[in-house]
Protein backbone atom coordinates (compact mmCIF):
# COMPACT_ATOMS: atom_id res chain seq x y z
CA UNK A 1 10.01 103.19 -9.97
CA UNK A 2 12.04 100.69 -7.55
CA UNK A 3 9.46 97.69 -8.87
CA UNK A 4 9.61 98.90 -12.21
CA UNK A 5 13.16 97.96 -12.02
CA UNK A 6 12.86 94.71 -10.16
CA UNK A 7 10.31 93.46 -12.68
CA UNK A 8 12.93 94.69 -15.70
CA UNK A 9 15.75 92.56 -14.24
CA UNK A 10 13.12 89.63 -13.69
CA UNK A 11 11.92 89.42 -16.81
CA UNK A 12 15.42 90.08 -18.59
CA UNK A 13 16.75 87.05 -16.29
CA UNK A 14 14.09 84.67 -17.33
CA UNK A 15 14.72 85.66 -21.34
CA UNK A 16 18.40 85.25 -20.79
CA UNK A 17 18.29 82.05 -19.53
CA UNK A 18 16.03 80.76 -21.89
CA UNK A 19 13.98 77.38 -21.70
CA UNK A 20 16.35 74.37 -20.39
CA UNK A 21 16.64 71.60 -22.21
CA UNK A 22 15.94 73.05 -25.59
CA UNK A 23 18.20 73.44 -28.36
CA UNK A 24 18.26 76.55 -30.39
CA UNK A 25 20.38 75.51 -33.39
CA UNK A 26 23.38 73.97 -32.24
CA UNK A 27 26.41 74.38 -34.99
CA UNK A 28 28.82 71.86 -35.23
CA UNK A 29 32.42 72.88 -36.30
CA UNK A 30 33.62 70.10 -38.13
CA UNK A 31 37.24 69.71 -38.92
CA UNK A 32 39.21 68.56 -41.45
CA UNK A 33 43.13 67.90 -41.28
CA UNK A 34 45.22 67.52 -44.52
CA UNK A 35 48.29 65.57 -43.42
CA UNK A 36 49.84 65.19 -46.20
CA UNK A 37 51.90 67.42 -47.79
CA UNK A 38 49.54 68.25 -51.24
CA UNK A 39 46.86 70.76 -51.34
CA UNK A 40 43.63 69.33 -51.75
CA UNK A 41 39.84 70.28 -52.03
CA UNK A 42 37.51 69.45 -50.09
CA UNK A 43 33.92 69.34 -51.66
CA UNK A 44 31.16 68.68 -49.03
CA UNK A 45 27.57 67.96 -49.54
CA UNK A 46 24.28 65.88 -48.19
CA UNK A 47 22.89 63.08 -49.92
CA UNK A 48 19.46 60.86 -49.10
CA UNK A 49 21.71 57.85 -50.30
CA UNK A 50 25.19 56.59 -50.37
CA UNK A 51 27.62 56.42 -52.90
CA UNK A 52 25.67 59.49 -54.85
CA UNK A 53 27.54 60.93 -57.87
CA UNK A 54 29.46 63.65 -58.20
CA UNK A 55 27.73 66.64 -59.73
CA UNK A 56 26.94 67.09 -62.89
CA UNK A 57 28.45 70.52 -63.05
CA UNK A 58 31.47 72.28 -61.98
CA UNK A 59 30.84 73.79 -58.65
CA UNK A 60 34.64 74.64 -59.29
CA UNK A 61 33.96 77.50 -61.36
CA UNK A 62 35.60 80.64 -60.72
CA UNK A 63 38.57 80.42 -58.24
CA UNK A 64 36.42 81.97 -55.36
CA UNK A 65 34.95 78.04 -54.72
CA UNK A 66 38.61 76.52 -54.89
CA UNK A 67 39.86 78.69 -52.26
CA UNK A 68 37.39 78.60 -50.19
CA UNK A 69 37.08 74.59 -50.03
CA UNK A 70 41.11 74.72 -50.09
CA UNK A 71 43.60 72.63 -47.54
CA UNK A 72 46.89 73.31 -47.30
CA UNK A 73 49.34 70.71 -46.76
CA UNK A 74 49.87 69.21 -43.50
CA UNK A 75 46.87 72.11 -42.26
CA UNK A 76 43.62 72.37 -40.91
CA UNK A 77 40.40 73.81 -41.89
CA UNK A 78 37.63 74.22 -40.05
CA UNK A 79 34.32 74.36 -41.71
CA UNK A 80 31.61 76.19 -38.78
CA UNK A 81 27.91 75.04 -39.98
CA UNK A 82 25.09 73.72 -38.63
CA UNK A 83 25.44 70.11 -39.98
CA UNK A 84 23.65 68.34 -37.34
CA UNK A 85 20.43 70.66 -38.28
CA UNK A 86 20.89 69.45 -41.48
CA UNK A 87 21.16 65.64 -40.42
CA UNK A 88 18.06 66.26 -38.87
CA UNK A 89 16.20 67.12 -42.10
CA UNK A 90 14.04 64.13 -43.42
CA UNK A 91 15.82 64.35 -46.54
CA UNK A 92 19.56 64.11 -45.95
CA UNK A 93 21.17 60.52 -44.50
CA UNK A 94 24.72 61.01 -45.21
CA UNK A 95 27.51 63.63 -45.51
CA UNK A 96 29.70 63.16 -48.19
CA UNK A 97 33.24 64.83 -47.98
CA UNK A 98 35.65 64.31 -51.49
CA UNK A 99 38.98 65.23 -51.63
CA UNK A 100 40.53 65.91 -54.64
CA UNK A 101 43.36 67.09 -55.94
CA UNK A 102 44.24 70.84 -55.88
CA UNK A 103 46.11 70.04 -59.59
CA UNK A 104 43.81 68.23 -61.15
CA UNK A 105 40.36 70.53 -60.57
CA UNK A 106 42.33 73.22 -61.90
CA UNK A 107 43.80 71.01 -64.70
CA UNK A 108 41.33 68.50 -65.34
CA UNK A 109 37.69 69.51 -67.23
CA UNK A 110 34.90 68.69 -64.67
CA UNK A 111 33.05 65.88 -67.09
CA UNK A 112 36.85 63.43 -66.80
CA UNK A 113 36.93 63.80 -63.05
CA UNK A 114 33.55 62.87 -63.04
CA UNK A 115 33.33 60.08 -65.19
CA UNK A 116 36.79 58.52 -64.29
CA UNK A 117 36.09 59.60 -60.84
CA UNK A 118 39.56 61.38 -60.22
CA UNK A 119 39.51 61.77 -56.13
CA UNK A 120 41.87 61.25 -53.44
CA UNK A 121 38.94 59.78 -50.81
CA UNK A 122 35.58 59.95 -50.42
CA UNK A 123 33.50 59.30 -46.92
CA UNK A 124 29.66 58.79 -46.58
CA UNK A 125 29.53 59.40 -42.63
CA UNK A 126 26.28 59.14 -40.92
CA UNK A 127 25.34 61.46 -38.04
CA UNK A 128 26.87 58.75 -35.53
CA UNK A 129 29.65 57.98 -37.73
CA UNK A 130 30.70 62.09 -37.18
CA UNK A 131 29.72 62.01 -33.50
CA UNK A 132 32.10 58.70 -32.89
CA UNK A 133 34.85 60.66 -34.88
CA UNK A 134 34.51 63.99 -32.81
CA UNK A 135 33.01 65.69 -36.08
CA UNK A 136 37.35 65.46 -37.29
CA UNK A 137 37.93 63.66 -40.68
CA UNK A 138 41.80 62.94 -41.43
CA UNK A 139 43.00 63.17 -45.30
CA UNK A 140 44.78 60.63 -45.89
């Protein structure tokens, strides 16, 4: 019974320390600070390429996506995903964060901001370009 128990806690110490030096899907929390004193949205996405459009449709629909993707004046958000996971698929180059205005996607049909492209900023940040900013992007 005693080595019963001595090969338990041996084996449960080796599975709790896991392998070193491997990664098991690291999430990044990146954060966003409004410092100004207008709500805005925040619409994030990957792209292959830079300077991609806007969608085509509203992913505004239904308040549930406005306040989720909702800053505050002069707050903070902090979105908890596993961008860097992402950055490491073949397919996505950039992250693209576009702030609008809190008025005008609630005022404003989807196809004008689009086609007059009504934002506050727009960023198309590499991996590095997050890393060297400390995954923390500023508005304005």
């Amino acid at each position: 019974m005693k080595k019963m128990k001595i090969l338990f806690i041996a084996v449960m110490s080796l599975i709790l320390m896991g392998c070193p030096g491997q990664d098991f899907g690291t999430t990044i929390d990146l954060n966003v600070h409004n410092k100004s004193d207008d709500d805005i949205i925040a619409l994030r996405s990957f792209h292959s390429e830079t300077n991609a459009d806007l969608p085509m449709s509203n992913p505004y629909i239904g308040n549930s996506q406005i306040v989720q993707d909702l800053i505050g004046g002069n707050s903070s958000e902090i979105f908890p995903e596993a961008y860097r996971e992402l950055f490491e698929m073949d397919s996505f180059n950039f992250f693209v964060i576009t702030f609008f205005s809190k008025d005008t996607v609630e005022q404003v049909p989807w196809e004008r901001i689009r086609n007059e492209n009504l934002i506050l900023r727009r960023y198309d940040l590499t991996l590095e370009d997050l890393e060297v900013l400390d995954w923390t992007i500023e508005y304005p």
